[in-house]
C-alpha atoms as a PDB file:
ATOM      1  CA  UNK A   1      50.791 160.596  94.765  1.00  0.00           C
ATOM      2  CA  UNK A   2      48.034 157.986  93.841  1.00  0.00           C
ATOM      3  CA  UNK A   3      48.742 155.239  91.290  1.00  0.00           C
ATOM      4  CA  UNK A   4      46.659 153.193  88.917  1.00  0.00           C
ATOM      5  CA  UNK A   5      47.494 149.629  88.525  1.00  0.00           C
ATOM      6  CA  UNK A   6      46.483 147.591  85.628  1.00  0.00           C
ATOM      7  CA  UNK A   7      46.678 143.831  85.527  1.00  0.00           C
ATOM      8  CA  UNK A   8      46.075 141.888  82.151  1.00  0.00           C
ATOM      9  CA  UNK A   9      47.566 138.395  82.967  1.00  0.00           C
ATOM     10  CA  UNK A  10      47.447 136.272  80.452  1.00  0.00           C
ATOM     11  CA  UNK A  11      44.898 133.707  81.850  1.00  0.00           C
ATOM     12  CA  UNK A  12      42.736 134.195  85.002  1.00  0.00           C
ATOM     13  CA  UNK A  13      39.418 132.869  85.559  1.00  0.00           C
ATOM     14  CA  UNK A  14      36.502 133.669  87.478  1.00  0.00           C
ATOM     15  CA  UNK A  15      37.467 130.534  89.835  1.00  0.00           C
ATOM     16  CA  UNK A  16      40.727 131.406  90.225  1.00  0.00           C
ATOM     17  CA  UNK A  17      39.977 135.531  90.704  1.00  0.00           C
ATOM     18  CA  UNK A  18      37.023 134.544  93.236  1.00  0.00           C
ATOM     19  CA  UNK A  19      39.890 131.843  95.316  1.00  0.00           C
ATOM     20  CA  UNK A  20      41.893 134.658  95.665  1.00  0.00           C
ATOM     21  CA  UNK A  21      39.928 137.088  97.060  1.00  0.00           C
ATOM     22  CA  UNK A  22      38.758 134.825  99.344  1.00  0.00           C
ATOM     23  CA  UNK A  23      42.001 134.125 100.739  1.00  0.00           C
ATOM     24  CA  UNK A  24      42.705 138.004 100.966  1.00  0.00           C
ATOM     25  CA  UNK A  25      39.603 138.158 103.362  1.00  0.00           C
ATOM     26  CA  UNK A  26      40.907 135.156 105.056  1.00  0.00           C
ATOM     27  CA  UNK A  27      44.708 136.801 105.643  1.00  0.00           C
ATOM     28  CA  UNK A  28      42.513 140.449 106.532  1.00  0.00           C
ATOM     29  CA  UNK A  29      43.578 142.001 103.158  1.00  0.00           C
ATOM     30  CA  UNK A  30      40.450 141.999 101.569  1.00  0.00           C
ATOM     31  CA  UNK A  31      39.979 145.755 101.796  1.00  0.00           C
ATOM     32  CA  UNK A  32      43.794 147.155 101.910  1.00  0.00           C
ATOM     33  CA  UNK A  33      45.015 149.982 103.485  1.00  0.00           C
ATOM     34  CA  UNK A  34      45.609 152.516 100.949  1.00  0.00           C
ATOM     35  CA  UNK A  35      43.434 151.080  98.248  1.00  0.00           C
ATOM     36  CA  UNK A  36      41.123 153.356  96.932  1.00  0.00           C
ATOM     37  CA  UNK A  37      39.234 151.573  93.998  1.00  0.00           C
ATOM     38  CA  UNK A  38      38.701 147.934  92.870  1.00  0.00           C
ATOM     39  CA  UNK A  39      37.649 146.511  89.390  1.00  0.00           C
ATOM     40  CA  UNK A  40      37.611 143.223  88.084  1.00  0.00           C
ATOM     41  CA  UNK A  41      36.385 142.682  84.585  1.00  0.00           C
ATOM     42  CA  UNK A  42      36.614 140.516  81.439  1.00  0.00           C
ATOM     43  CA  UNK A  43      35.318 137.469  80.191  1.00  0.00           C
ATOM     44  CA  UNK A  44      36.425 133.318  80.138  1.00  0.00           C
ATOM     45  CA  UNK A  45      39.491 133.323  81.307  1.00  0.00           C
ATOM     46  CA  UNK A  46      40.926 136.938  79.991  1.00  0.00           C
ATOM     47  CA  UNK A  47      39.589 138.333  83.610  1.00  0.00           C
ATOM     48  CA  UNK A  48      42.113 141.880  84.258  1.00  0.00           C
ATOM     49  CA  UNK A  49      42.319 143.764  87.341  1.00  0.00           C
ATOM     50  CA  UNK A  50      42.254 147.592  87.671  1.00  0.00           C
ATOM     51  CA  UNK A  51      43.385 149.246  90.989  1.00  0.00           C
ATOM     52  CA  UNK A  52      43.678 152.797  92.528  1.00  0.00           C
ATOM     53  CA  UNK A  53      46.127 153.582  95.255  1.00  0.00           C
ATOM     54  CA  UNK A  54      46.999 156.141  97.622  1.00  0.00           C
ATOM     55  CA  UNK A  55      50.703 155.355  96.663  1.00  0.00           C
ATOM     56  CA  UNK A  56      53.247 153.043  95.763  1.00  0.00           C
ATOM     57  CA  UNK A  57      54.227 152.029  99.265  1.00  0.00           C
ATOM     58  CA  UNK A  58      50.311 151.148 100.316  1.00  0.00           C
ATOM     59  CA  UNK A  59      50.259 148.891  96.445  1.00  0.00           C
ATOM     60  CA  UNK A  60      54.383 147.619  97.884  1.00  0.00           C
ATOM     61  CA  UNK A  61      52.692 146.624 100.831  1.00  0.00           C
ATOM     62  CA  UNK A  62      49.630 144.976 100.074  1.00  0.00           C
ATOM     63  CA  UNK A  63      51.619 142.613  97.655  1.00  0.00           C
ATOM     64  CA  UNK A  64      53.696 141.224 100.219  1.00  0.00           C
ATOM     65  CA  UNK A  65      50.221 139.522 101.225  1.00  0.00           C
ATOM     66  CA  UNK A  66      48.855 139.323  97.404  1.00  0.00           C
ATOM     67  CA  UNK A  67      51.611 138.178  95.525  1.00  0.00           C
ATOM     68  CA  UNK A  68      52.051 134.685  97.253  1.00  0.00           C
ATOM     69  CA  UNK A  69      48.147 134.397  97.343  1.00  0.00           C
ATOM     70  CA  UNK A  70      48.606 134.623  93.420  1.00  0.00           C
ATOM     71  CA  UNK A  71      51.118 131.855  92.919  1.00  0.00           C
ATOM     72  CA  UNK A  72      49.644 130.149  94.672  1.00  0.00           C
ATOM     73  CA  UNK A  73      46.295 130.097  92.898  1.00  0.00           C
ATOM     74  CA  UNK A  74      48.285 129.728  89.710  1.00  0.00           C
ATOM     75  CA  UNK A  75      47.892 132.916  88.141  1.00  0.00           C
ATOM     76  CA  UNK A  76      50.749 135.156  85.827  1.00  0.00           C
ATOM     77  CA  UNK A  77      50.255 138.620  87.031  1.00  0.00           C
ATOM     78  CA  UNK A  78      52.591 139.499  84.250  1.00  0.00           C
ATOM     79  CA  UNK A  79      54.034 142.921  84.354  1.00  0.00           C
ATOM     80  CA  UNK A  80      51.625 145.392  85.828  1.00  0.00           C
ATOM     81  CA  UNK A  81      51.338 148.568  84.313  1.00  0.00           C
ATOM     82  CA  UNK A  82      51.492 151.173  86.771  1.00  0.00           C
ATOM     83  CA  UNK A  83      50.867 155.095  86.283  1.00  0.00           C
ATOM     84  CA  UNK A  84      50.554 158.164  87.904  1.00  0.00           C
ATOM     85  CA  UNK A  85      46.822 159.251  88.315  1.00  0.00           C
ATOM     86  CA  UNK A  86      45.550 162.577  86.849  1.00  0.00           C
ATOM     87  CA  UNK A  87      42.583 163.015  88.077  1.00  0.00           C
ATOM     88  CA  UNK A  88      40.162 161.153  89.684  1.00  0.00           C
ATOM     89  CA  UNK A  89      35.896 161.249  89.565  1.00  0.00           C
ATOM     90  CA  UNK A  90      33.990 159.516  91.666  1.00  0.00           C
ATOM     91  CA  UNK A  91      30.652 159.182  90.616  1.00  0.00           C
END
């Protein structure tokens, strides 16, 4: 069953969004297995993440590589909010 993940830490900035991507691509997680759709939006440093997955085990997965990317870069990911998905339209 696919997931949506929402991420609203409490303080991320384009810097610290735009390190951690590029060390995804550098660890060849920049476009995860599983992952289905990719949004990063916000302002300052109020920057929140919204994800699509295939399931919970592809999302498990990709944050044994994400997670330590994250701390490192110094960023709260806070407690996701993760739901089943309804529906979804591309395009």
């Amino acid at each position: 069953m696919a997931i949506s993940v929402y991420i609203s830490p409490a303080s991320a900035t384009a810097a610290q969004y735009d390190e951690i991507i590029r060390r995804l691509d550098a660890a060849g997680a920049g476009k995860p297995a599983g992952r289905l759709y990719h949004a990063c939006f916000g302002f300052g440093d109020k920057l929140q993440v919204f994800d699509i997955w295939e399931s919970q085990q592809a999302f498990d997965k990709f944050g044994e590589t994400m997670i330590p990317i994250v701390q490192e870069v110094g960023v709260d990911l806070g407690q996701p909010m993760v739901e089943p998905v309804h529906n979804l339209i591309q395009g």
